[in-house]
Protein backbone atom coordinates (compact mmCIF):
# COMPACT_ATOMS: atom_id res chain seq x y z
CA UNK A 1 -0.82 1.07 -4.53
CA UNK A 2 1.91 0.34 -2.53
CA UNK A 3 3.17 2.23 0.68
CA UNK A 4 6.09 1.67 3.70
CA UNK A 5 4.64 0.69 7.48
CA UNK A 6 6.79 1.06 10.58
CA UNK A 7 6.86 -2.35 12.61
CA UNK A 8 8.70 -3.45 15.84
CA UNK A 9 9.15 -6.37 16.42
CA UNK A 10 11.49 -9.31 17.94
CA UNK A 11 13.45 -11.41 15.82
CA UNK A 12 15.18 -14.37 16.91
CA UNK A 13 18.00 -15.79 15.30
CA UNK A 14 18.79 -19.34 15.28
CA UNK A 15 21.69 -20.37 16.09
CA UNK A 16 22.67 -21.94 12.88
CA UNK A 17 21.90 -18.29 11.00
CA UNK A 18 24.81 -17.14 13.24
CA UNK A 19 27.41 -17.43 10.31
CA UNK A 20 25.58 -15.21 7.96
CA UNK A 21 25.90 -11.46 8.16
CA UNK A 22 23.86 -9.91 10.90
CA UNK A 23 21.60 -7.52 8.66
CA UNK A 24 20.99 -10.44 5.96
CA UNK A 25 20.38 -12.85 8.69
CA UNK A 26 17.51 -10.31 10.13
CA UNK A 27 16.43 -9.79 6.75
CA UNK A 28 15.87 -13.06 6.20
CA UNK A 29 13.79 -13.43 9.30
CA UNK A 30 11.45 -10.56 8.91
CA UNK A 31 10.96 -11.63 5.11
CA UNK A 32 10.09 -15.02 6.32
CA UNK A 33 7.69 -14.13 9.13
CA UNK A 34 5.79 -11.40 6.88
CA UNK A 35 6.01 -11.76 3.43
CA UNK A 36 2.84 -12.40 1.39
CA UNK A 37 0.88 -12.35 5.22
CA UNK A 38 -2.29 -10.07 5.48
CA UNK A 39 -1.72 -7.40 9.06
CA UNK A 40 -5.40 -6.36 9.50
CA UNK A 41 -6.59 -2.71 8.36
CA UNK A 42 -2.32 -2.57 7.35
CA UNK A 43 -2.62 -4.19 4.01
CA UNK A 44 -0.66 -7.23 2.20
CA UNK A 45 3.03 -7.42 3.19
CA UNK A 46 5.78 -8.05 0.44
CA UNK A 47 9.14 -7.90 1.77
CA UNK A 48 11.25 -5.71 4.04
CA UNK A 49 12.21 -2.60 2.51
CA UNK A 50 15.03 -1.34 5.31
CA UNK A 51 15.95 -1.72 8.72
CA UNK A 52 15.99 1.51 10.84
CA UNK A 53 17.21 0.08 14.53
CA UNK A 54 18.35 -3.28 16.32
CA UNK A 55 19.07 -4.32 19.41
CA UNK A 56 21.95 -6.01 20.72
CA UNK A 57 21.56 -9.61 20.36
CA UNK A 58 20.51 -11.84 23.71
CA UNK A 59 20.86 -15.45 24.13
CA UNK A 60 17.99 -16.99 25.55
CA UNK A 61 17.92 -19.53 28.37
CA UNK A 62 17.67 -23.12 27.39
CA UNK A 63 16.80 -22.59 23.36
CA UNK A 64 20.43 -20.63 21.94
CA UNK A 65 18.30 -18.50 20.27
CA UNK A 66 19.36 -14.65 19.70
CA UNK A 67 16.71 -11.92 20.59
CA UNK A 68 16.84 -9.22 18.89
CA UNK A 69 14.41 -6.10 18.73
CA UNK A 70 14.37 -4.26 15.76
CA UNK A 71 12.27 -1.67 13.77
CA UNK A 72 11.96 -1.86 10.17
CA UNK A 73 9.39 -0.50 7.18
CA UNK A 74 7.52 -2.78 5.18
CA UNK A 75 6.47 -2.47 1.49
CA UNK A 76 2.94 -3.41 1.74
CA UNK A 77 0.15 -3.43 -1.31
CA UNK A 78 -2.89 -1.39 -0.33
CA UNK A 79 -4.68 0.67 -3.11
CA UNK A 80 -6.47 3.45 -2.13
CA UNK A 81 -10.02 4.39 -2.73
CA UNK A 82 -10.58 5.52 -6.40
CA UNK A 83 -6.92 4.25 -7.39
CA UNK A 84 -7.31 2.90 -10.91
CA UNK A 85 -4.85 -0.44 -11.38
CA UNK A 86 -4.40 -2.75 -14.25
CA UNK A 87 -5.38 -6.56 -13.72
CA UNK A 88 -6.51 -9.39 -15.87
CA UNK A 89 -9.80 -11.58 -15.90
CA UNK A 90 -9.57 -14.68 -13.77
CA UNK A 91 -13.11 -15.95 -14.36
CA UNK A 92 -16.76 -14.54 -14.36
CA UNK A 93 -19.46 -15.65 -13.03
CA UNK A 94 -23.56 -14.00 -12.66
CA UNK A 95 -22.25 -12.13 -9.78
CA UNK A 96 -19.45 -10.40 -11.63
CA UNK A 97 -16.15 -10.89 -12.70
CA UNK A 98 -12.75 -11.66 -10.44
CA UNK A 99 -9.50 -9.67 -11.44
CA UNK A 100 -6.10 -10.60 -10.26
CA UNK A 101 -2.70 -8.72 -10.54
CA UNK A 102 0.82 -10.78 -10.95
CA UNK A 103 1.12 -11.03 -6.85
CA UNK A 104 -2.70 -10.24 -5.14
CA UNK A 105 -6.26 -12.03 -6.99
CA UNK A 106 -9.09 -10.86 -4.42
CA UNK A 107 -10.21 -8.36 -6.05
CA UNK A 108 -14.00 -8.32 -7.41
CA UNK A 109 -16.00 -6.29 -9.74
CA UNK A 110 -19.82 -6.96 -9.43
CA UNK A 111 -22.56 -7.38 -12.02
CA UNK A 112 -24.10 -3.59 -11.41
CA UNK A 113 -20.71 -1.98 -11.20
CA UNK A 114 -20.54 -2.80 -14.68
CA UNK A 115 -21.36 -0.42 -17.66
CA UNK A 116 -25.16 -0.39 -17.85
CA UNK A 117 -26.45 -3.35 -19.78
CA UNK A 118 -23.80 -5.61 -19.47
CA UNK A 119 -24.79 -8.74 -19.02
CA UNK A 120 -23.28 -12.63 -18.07
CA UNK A 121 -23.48 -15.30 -20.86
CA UNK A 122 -23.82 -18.66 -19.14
CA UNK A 123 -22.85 -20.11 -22.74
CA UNK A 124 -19.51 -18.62 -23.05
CA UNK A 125 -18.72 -17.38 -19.69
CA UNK A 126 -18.14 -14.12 -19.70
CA UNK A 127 -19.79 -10.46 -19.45
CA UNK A 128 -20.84 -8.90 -22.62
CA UNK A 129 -21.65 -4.90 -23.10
CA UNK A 130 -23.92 -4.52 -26.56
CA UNK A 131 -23.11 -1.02 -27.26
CA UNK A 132 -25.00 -1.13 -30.04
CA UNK A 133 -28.13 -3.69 -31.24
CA UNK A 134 -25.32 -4.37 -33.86
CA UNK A 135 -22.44 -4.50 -31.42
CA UNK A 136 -21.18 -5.80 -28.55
CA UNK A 137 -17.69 -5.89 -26.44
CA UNK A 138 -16.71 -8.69 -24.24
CA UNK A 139 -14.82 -8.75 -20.93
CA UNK A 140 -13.14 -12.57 -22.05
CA UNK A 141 -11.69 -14.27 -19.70
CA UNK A 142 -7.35 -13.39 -19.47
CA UNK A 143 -8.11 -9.95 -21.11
CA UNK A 144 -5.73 -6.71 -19.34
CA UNK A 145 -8.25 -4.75 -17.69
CA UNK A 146 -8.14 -1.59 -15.99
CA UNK A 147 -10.54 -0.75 -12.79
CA UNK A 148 -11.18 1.40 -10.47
CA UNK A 149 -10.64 0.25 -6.33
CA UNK A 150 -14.15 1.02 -4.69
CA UNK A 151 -14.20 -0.73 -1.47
CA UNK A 152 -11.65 -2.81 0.57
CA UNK A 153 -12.84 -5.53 3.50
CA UNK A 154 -11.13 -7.04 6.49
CA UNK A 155 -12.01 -10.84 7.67
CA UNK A 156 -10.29 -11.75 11.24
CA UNK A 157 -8.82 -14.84 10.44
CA UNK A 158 -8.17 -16.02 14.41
CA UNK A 159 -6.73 -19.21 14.41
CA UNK A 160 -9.04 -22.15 15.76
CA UNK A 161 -9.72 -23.64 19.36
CA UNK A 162 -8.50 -27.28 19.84
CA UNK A 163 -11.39 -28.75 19.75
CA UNK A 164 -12.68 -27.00 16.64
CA UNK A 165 -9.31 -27.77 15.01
CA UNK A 166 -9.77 -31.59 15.66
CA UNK A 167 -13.30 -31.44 14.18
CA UNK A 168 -13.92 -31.98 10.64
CA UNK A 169 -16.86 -31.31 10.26
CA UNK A 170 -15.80 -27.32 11.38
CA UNK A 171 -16.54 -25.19 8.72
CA UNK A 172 -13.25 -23.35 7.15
CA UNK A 173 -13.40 -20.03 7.22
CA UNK A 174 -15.35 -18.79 3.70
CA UNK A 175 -13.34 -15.39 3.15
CA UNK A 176 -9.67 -14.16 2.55
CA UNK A 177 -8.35 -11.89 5.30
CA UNK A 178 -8.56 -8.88 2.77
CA UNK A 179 -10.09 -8.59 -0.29
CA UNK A 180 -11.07 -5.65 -2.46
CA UNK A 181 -14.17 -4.51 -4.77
CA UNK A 182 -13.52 -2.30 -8.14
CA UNK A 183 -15.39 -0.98 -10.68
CA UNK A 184 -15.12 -0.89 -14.46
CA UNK A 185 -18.14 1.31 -15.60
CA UNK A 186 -16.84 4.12 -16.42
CA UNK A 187 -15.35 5.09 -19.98
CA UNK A 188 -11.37 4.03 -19.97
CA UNK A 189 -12.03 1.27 -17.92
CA UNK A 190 -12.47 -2.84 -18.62
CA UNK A 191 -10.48 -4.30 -20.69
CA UNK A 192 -7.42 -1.93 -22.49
CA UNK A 193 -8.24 -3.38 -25.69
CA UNK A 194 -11.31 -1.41 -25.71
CA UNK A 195 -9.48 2.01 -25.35
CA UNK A 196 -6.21 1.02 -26.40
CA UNK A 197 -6.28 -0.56 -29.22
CA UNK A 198 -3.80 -3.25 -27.40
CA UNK A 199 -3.26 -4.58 -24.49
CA UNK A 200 -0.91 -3.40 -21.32
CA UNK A 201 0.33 -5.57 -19.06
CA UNK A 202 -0.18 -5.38 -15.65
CA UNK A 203 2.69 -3.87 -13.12
């Protein structure tokens, strides 16, 4: 679920940050520029996790600021493919049902990657599985569900021109910059309550 990516990059310090200490105040920066940002086909960035080299600091011409190139790792969130996780239910709709965790919610489980027969009630908004003409099991809406990661997806999210900036009738862009697609149709997966006879909460 989560892995460490190499970056280098330049950091510059204002001159303000001079007082802190000179690991904290590059910290600081590289949490600020990356945390909770999307780097395409890298995965979601959370914070620095250590700094491996830096360069000594120089002060640009005009601005005061300090220059500074450094490598560092990254913890970044990327399942992989088959990785089971544990969400819960955000909502449901006829198209399936949309699972976040406590720090990522683009993650999708459609209609037909649901167990065989499930089906969406428009009444009470949510999927329902009748394992039985007697019986059926419901994926409600806040339930802890487990699910398997099927498919991940990339969306360039290049900023806009000027002119398309200024216009607003532009349309905004329709898609997160990554976004993944899960399954729960096979038997220990949807909601632990099923399975479990409880709950789990989500790491």
């Amino acid at each position: 679920m989560f892995i460490l990516t190499k970056i280098a990059d330049l950091v510059q310090i204002h001159p303000s940050d001079l007082e802190k200490g000179h690991a904290q105040v590059i910290e600081d920066n590289i949490n600020a520029k990356y945390a909770n940002k999307v780097i395409q086909k890298i995965g979601l960035c959370i914070c620095m996790y250590d700094l491996l080299s830096a360069s000594d600091g120089l002060i640009g011409n005009g601005d005061g600021l300090v220059n500074v190139n450094v490598e560092f790792r990254l913890i970044v969130f990327r399942p992989f493919k088959n990785e089971v996780l544990i969400g819960r239910i955000s909502s449901a709709t006829d198209q399936g049902i949309r699972i976040r965790t406590a720090f990522f919610d683009e993650i999708f489980v459609p209609r037909d990657r649901l167990p065989e027969g499930s089906f969406f009630s428009r009444d009470e908004q949510n999927y329902q599985w009748p394992v039985s003409p007697a019986d059926k099991l419901f994926y409600d809406n806040h339930d802890t569900v487990r699910f398997r990661i099927e498919e991940e997806h990339w969306f360039d999210q290049s900023p806009l021109g000027p002119s398309a900036a200024n216009d607003l009738n532009a349309p905004a862009s329709a898609h997160s910059p990554y976004t993944l697609v899960a399954s729960m149709e096979d038997p220990g997966l949807g909601p632990c309550l099923w399975w479990d006879g409880e709950g789990e909460e989500e790491g």
